[in-house]
N, C-alpha and C. Protein backbone atom coordinates (compact mmCIF):
# COMPACT_ATOMS: atom_id res chain seq x y z
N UNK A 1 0.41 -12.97 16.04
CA UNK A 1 1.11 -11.79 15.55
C UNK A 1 0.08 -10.74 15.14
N UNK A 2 0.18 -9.48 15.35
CA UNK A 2 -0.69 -8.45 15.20
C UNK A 2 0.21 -7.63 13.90
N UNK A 3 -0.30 -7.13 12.27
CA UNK A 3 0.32 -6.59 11.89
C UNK A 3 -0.63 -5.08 11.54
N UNK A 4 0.11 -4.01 11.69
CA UNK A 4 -0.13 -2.94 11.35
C UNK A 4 -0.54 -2.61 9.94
N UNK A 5 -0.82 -2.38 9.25
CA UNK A 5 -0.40 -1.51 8.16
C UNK A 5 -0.88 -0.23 7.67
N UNK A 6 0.35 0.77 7.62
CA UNK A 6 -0.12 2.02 7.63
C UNK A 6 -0.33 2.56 6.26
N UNK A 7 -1.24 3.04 5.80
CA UNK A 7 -1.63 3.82 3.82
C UNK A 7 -0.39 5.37 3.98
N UNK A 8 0.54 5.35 3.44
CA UNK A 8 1.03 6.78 3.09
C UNK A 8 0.04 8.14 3.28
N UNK A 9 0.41 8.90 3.67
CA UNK A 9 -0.60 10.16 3.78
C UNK A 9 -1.11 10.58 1.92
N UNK A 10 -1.84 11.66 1.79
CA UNK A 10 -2.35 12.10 0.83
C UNK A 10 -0.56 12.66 -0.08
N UNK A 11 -1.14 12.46 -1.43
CA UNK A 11 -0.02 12.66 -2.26
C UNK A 11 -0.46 13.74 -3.08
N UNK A 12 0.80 14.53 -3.64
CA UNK A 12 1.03 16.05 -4.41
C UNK A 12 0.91 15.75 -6.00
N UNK A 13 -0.30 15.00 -6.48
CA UNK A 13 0.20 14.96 -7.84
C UNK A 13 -1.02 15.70 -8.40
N UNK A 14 -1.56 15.55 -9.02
CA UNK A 14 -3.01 16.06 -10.14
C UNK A 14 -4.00 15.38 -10.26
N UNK A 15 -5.20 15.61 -9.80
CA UNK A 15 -6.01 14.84 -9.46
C UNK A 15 -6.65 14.22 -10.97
N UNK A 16 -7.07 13.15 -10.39
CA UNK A 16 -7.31 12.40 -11.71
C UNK A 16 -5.97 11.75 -12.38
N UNK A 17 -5.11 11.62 -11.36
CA UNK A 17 -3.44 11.35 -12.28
C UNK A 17 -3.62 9.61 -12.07
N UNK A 18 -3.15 9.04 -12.80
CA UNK A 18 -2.53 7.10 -12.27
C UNK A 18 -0.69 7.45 -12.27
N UNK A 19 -1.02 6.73 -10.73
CA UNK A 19 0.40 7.14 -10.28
C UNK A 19 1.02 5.67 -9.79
N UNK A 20 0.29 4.63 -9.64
CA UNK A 20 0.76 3.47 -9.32
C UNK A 20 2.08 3.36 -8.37
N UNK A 21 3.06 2.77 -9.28
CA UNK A 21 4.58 3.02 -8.84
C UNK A 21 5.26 3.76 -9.05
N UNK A 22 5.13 5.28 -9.97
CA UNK A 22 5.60 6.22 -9.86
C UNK A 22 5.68 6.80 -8.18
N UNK A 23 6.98 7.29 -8.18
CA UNK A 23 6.96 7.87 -7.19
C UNK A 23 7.41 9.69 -7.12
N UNK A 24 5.75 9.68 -6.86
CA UNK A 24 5.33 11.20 -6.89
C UNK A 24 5.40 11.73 -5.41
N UNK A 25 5.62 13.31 -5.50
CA UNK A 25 5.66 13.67 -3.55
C UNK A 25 4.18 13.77 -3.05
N UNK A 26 4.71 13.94 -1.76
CA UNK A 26 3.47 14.22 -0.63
C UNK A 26 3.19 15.59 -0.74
N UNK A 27 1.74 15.87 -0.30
CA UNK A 27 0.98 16.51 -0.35
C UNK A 27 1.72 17.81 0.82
N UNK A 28 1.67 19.29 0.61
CA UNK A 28 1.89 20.02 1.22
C UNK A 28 1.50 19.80 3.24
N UNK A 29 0.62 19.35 3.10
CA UNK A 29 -0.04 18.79 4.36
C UNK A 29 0.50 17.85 4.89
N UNK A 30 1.70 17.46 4.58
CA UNK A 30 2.35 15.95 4.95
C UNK A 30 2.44 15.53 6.09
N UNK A 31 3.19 16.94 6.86
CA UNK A 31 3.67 17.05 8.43
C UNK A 31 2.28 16.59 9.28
N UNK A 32 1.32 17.54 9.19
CA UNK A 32 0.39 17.84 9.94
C UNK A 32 -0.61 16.02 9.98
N UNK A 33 -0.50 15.55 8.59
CA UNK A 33 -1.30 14.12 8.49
C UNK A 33 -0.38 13.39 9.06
N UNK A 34 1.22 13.26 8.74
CA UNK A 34 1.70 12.34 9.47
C UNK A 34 1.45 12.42 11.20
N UNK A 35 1.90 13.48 11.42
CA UNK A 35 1.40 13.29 12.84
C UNK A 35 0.29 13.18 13.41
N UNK A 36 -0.68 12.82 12.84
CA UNK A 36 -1.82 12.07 13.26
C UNK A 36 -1.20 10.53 12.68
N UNK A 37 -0.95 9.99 11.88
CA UNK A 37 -0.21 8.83 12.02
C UNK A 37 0.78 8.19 12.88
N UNK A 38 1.69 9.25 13.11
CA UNK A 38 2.31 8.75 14.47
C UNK A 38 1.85 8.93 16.24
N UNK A 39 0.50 9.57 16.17
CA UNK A 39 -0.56 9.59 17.02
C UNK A 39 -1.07 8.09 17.51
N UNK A 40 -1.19 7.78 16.35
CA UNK A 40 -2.01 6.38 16.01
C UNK A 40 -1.67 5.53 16.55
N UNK A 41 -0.18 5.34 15.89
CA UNK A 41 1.10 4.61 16.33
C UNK A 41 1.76 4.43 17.51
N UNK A 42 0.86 5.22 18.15
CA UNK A 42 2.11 5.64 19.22
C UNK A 42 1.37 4.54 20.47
N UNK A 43 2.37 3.52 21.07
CA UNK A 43 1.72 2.75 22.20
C UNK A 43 2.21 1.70 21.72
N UNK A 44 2.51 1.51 20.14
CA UNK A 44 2.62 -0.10 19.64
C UNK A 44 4.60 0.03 19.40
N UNK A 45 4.58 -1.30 20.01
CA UNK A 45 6.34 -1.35 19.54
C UNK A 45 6.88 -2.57 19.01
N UNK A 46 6.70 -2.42 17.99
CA UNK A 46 7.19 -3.34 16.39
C UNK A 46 8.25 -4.41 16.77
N UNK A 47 8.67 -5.47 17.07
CA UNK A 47 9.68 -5.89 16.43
C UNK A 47 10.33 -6.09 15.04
N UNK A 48 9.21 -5.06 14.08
CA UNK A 48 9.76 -5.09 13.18
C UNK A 48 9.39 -4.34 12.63
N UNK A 49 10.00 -3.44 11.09
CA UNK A 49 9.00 -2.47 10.52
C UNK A 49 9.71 -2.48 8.82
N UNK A 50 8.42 -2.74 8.14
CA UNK A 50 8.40 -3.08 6.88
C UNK A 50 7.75 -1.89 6.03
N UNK A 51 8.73 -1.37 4.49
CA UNK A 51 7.97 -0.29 3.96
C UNK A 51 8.31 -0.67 2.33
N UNK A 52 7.40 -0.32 1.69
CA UNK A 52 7.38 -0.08 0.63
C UNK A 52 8.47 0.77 0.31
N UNK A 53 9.43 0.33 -0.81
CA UNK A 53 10.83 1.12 -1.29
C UNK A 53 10.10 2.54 -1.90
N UNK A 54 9.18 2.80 -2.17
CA UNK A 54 8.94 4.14 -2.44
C UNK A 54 9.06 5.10 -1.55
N UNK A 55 9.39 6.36 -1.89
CA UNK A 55 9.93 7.63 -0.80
C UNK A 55 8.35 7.68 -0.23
N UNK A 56 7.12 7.78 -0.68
CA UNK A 56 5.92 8.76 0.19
C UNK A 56 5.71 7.09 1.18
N UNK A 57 6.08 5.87 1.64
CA UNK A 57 6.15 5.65 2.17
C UNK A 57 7.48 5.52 3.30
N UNK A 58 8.12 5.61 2.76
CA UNK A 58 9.40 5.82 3.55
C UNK A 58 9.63 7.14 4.27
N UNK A 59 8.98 7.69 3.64
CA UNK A 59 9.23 9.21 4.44
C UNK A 59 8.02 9.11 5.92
N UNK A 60 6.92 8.57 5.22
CA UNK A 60 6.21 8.78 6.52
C UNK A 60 6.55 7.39 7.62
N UNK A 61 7.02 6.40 7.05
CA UNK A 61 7.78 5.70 8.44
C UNK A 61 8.88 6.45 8.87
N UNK A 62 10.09 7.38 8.03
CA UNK A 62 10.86 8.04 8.79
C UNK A 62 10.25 9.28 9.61
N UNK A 63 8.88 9.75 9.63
CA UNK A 63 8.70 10.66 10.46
C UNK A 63 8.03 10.06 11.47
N UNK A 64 7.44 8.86 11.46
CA UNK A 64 6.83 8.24 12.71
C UNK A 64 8.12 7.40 13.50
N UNK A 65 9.33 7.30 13.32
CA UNK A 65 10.33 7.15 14.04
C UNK A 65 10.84 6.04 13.77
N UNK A 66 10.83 5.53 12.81
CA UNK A 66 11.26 4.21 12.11
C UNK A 66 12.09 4.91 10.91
N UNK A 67 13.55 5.22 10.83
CA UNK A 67 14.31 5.86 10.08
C UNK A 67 14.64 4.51 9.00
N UNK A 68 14.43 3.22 9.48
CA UNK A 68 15.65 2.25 8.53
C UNK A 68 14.62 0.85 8.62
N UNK A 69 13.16 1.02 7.89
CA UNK A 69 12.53 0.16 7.83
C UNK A 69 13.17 -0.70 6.85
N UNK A 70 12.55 -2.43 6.71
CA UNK A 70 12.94 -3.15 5.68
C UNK A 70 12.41 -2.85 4.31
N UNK A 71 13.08 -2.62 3.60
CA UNK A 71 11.95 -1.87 2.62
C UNK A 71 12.11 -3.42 1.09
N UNK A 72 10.76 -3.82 1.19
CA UNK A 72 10.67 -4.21 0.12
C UNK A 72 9.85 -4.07 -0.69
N UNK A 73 10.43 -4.84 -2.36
CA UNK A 73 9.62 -4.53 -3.19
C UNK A 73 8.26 -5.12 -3.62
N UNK A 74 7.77 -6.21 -2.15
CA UNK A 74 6.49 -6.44 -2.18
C UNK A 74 5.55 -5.87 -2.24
N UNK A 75 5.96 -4.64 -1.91
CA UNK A 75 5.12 -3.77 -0.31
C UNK A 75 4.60 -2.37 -1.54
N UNK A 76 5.07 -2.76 -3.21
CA UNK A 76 5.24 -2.04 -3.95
C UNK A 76 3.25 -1.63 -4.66
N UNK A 77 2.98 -0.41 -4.53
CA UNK A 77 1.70 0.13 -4.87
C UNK A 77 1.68 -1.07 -6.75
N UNK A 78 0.35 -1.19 -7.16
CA UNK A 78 0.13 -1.98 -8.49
C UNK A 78 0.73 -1.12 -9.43
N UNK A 79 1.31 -1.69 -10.57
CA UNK A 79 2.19 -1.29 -11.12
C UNK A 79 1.60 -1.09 -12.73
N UNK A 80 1.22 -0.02 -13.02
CA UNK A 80 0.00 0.75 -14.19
C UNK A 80 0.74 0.73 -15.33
N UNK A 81 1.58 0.56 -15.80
CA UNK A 81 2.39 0.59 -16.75
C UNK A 81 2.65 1.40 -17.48
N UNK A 82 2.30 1.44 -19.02
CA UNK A 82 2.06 2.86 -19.84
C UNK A 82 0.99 3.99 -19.56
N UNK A 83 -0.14 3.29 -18.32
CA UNK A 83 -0.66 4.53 -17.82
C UNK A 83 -0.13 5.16 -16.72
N UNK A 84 0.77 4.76 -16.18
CA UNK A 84 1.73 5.76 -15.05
C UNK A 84 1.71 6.96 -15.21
N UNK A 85 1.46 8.31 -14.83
CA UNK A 85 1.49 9.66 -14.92
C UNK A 85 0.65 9.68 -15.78
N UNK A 86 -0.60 9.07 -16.20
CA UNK A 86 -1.73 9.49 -17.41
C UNK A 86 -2.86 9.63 -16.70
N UNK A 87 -3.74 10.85 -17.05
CA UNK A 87 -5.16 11.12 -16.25
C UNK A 87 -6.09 9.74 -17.04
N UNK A 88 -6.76 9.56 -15.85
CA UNK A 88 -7.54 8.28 -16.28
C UNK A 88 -8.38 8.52 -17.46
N UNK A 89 -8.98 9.95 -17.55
CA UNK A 89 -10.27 10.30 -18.21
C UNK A 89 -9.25 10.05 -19.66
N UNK A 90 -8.38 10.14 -20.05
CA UNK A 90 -7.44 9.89 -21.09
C UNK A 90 -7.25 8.94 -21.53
N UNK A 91 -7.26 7.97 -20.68
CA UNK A 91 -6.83 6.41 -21.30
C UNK A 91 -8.11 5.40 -21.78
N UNK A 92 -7.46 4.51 -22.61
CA UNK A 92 -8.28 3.41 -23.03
C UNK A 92 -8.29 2.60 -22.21
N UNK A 93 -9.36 2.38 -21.08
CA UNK A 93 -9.43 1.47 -20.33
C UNK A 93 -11.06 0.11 -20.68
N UNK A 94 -11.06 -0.12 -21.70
CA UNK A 94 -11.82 -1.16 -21.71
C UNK A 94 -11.81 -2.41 -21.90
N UNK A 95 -10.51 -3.17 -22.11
CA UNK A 95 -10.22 -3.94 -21.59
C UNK A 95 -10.33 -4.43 -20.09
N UNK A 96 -9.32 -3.40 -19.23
CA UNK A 96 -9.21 -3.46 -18.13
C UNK A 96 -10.35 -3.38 -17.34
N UNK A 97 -11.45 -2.95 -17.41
CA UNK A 97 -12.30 -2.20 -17.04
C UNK A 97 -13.54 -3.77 -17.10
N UNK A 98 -13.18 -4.39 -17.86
CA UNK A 98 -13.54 -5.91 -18.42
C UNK A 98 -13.59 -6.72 -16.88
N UNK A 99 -12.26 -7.11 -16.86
CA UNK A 99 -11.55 -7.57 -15.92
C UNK A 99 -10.59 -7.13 -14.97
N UNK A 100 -11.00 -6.23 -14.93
CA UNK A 100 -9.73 -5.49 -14.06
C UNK A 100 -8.73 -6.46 -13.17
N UNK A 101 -9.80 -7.64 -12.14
CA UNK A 101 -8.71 -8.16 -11.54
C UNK A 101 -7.81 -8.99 -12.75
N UNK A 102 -7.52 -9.87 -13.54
CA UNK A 102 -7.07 -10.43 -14.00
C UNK A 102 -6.12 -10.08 -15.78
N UNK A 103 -6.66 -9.02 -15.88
CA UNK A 103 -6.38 -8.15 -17.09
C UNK A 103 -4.95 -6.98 -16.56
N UNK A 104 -3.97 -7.08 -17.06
CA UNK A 104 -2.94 -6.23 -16.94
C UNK A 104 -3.06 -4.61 -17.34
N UNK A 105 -2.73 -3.71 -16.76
CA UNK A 105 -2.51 -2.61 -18.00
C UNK A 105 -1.41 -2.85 -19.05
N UNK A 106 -1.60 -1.89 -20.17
CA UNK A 106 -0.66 -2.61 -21.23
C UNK A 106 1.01 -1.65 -20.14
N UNK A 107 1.34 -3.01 -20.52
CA UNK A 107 3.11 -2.94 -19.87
C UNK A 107 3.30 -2.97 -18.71
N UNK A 108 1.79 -3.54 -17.66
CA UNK A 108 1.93 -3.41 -16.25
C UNK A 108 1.69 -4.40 -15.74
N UNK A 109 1.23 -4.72 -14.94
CA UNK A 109 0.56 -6.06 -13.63
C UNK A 109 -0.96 -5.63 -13.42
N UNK A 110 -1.55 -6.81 -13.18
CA UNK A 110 -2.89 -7.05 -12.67
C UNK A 110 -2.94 -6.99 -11.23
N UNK A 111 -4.44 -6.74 -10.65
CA UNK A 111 -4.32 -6.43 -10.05
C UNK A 111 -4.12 -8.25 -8.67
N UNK A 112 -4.30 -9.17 -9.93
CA UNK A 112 -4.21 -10.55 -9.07
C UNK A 112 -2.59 -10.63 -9.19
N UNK A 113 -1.90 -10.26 -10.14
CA UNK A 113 -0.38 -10.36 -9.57
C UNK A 113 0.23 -9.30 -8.75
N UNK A 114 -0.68 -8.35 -8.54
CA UNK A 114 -0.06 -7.46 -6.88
C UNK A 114 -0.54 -8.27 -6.36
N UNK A 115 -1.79 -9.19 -5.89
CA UNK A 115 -2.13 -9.39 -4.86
C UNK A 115 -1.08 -10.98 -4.73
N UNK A 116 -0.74 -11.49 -5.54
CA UNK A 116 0.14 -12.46 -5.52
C UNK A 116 1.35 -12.24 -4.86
N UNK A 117 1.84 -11.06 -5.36
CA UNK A 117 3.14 -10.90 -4.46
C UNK A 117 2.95 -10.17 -3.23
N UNK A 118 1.64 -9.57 -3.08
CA UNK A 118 1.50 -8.89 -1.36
C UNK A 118 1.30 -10.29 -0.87
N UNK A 119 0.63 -11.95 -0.96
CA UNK A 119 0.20 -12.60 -0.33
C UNK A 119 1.76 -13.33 -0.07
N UNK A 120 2.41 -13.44 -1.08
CA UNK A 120 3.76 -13.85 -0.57
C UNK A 120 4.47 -13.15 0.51
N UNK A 121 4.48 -12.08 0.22
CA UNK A 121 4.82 -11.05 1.41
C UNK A 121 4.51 -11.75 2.93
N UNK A 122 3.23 -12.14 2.98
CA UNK A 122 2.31 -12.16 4.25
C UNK A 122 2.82 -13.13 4.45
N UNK A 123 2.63 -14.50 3.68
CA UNK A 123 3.40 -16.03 4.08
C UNK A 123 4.70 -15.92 4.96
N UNK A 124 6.00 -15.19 3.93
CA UNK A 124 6.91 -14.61 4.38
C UNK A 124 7.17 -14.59 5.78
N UNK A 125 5.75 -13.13 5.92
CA UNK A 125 5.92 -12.78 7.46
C UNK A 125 5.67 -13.41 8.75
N UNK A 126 4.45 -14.86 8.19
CA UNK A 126 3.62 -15.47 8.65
C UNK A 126 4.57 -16.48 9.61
N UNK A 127 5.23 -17.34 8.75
CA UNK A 127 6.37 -17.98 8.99
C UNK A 127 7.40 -17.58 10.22
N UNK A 128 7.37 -16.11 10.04
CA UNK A 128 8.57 -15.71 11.42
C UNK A 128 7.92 -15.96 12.65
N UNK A 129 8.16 -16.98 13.49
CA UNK A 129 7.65 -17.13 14.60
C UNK A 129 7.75 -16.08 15.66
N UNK A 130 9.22 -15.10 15.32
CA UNK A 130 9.92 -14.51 16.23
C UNK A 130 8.97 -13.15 16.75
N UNK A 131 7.91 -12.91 15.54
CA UNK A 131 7.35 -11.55 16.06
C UNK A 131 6.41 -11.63 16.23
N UNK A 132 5.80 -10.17 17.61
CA UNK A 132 4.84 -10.04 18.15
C UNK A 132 3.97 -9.45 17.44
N UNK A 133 4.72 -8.41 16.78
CA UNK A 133 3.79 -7.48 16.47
C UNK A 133 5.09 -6.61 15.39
N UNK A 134 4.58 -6.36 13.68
CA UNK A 134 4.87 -5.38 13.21
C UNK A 134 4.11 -4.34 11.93
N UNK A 135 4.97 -3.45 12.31
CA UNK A 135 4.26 -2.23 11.29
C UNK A 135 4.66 -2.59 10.29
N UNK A 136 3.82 -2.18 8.97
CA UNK A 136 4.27 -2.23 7.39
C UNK A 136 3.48 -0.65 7.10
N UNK A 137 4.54 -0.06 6.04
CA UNK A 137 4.07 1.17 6.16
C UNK A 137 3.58 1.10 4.38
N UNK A 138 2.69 0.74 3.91
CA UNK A 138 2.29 0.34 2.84
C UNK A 138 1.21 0.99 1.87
N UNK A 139 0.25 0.79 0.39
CA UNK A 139 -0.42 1.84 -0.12
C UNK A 139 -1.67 1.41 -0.14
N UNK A 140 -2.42 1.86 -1.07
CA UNK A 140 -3.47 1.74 -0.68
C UNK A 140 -4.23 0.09 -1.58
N UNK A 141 -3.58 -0.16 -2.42
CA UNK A 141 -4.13 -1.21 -3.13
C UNK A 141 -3.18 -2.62 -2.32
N UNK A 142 -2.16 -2.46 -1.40
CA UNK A 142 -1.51 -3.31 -0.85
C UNK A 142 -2.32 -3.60 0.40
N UNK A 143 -2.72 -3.04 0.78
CA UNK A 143 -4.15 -2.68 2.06
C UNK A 143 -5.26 -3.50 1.74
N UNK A 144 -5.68 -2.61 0.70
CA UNK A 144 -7.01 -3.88 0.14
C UNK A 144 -6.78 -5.17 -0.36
N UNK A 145 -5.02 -5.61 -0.96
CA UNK A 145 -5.16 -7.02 -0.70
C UNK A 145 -4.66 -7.68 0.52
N UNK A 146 -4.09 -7.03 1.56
CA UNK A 146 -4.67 -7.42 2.64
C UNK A 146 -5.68 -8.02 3.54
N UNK A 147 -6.67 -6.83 2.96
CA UNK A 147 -8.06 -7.65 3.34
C UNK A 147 -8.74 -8.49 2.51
N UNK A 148 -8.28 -9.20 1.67
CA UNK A 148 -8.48 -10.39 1.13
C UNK A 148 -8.07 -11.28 1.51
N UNK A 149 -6.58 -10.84 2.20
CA UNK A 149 -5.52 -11.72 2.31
C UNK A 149 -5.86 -12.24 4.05
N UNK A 150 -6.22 -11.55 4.87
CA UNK A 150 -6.68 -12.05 5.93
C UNK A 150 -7.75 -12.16 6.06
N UNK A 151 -9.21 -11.37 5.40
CA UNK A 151 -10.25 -11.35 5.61
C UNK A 151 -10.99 -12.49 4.69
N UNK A 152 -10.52 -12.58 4.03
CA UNK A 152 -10.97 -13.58 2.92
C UNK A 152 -11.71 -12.41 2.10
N UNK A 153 -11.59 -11.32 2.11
CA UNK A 153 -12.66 -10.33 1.28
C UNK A 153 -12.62 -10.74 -0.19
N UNK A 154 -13.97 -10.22 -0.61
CA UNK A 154 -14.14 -10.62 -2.36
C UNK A 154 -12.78 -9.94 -2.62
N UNK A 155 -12.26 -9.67 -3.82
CA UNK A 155 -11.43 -9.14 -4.64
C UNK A 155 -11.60 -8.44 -5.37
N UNK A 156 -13.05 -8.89 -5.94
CA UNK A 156 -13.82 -7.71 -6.48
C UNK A 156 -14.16 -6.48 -6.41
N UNK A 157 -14.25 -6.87 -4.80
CA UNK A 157 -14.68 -5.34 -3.55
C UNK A 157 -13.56 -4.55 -3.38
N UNK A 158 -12.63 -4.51 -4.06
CA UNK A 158 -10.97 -3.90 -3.79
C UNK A 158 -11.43 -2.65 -3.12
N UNK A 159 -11.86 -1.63 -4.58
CA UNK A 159 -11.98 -0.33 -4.32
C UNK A 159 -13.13 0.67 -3.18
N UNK A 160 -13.83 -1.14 -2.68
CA UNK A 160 -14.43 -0.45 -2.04
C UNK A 160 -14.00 -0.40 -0.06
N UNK A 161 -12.93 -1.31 -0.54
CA UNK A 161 -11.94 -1.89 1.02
C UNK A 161 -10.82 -0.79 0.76
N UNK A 162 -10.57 0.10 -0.04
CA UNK A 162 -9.56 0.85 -0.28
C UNK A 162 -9.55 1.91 0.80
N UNK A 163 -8.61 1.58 2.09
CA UNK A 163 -8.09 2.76 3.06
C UNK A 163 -7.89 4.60 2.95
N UNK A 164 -8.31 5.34 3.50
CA UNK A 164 -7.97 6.02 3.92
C UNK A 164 -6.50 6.67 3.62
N UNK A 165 -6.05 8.07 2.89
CA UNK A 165 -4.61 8.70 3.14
C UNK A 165 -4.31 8.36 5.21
N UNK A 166 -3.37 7.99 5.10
CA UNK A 166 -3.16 7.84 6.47
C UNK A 166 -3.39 7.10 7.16
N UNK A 167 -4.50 5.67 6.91
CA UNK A 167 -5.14 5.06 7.60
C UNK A 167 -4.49 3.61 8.59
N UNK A 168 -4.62 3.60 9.50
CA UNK A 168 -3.64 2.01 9.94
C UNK A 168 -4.92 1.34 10.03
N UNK A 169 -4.90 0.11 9.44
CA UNK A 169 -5.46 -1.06 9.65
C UNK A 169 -4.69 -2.19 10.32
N UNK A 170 -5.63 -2.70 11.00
CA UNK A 170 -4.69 -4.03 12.12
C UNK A 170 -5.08 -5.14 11.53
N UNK A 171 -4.32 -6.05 11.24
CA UNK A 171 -4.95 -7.91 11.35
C UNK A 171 -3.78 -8.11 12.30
N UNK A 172 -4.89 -9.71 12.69
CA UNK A 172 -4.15 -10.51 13.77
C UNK A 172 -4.05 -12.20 12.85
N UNK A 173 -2.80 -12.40 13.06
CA UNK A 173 -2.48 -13.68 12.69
C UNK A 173 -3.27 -14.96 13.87
């Protein structure tokens, strides 16, 4: 099985913002990046197509021609908690900053329980014998545990495996 996974294009919020699972819009430029995403895309035909329930991914699988992906809440960006909509330079991050993988934000998830439920995700998908090949239209910290998740990559190295606005990465089962 060959799976896709595509990073949402660049997003409209304030730089320096933690936006996790907030769901903030796309960037004025949306059109013009998606269609270099569905550029990308274009040649591969899914038996299946999986998105993160957030709109800036759903929107860009509905403009690459996938109107009614499966959308689950695996597929969901790490979830920041009371820092959601807070500029980083603002927050108390030294705890986290400790341990980041294993340390929660206060009222949120770590970054080993996203990667827990993206790896369930993958099992999930792993299991369906039935497909050849599908897209997941997914973010950017669901990407990098990806490449843990097939690559065996450190975990440590997250931010430095962290994709591209727009980017498709392939693994092969």
């Amino acid at each position: 099985m060959k799976v896709y996974l595509v990073r949402h294009t660049a997003v409209g919020c304030p730089s320096g913002m933690c936006y996790g699972q907030t769901d903030v819009p796309l960037k004025e430029t949306f059109e013009e990046e998606a269609a270099v995403v569905k550029k990308n895309l274009s040649g591969i035909i899914p038996d299946a197509v999986y998105s993160s329930p957030l709109s800036r991914c759903r929107r860009l699988a509905a403009f690459c021609g996938y109107a009614n992906p499966v959308l689950d809440d695996r597929l969901k960006e790490i979830h920041f908690g009371d820092w959601e909509t807070q500029l980083w330079d603002d927050m108390d991050m030294s705890a986290w900053e400790k341990d980041w993988v294993h340390t929660p934000a206060p009222n949120g998830e770590s970054f080993m329980m996203m990667y827990e439920r993206v790896a369930n995700f993958f099992d999930a998908l792993k299991a369906n014998e039935d497909y050849q090949s599908v897209v997941v239209f997914a973010h950017g910290g669901v990407i990098s545990c990806a490449r843990v998740y097939f690559e065996q990559a450190d975990i440590h190295r997250t931010f430095e495996l962290m994709p591209a606005y727009g980017e498709v990465v392939a693994f092969a089962y």
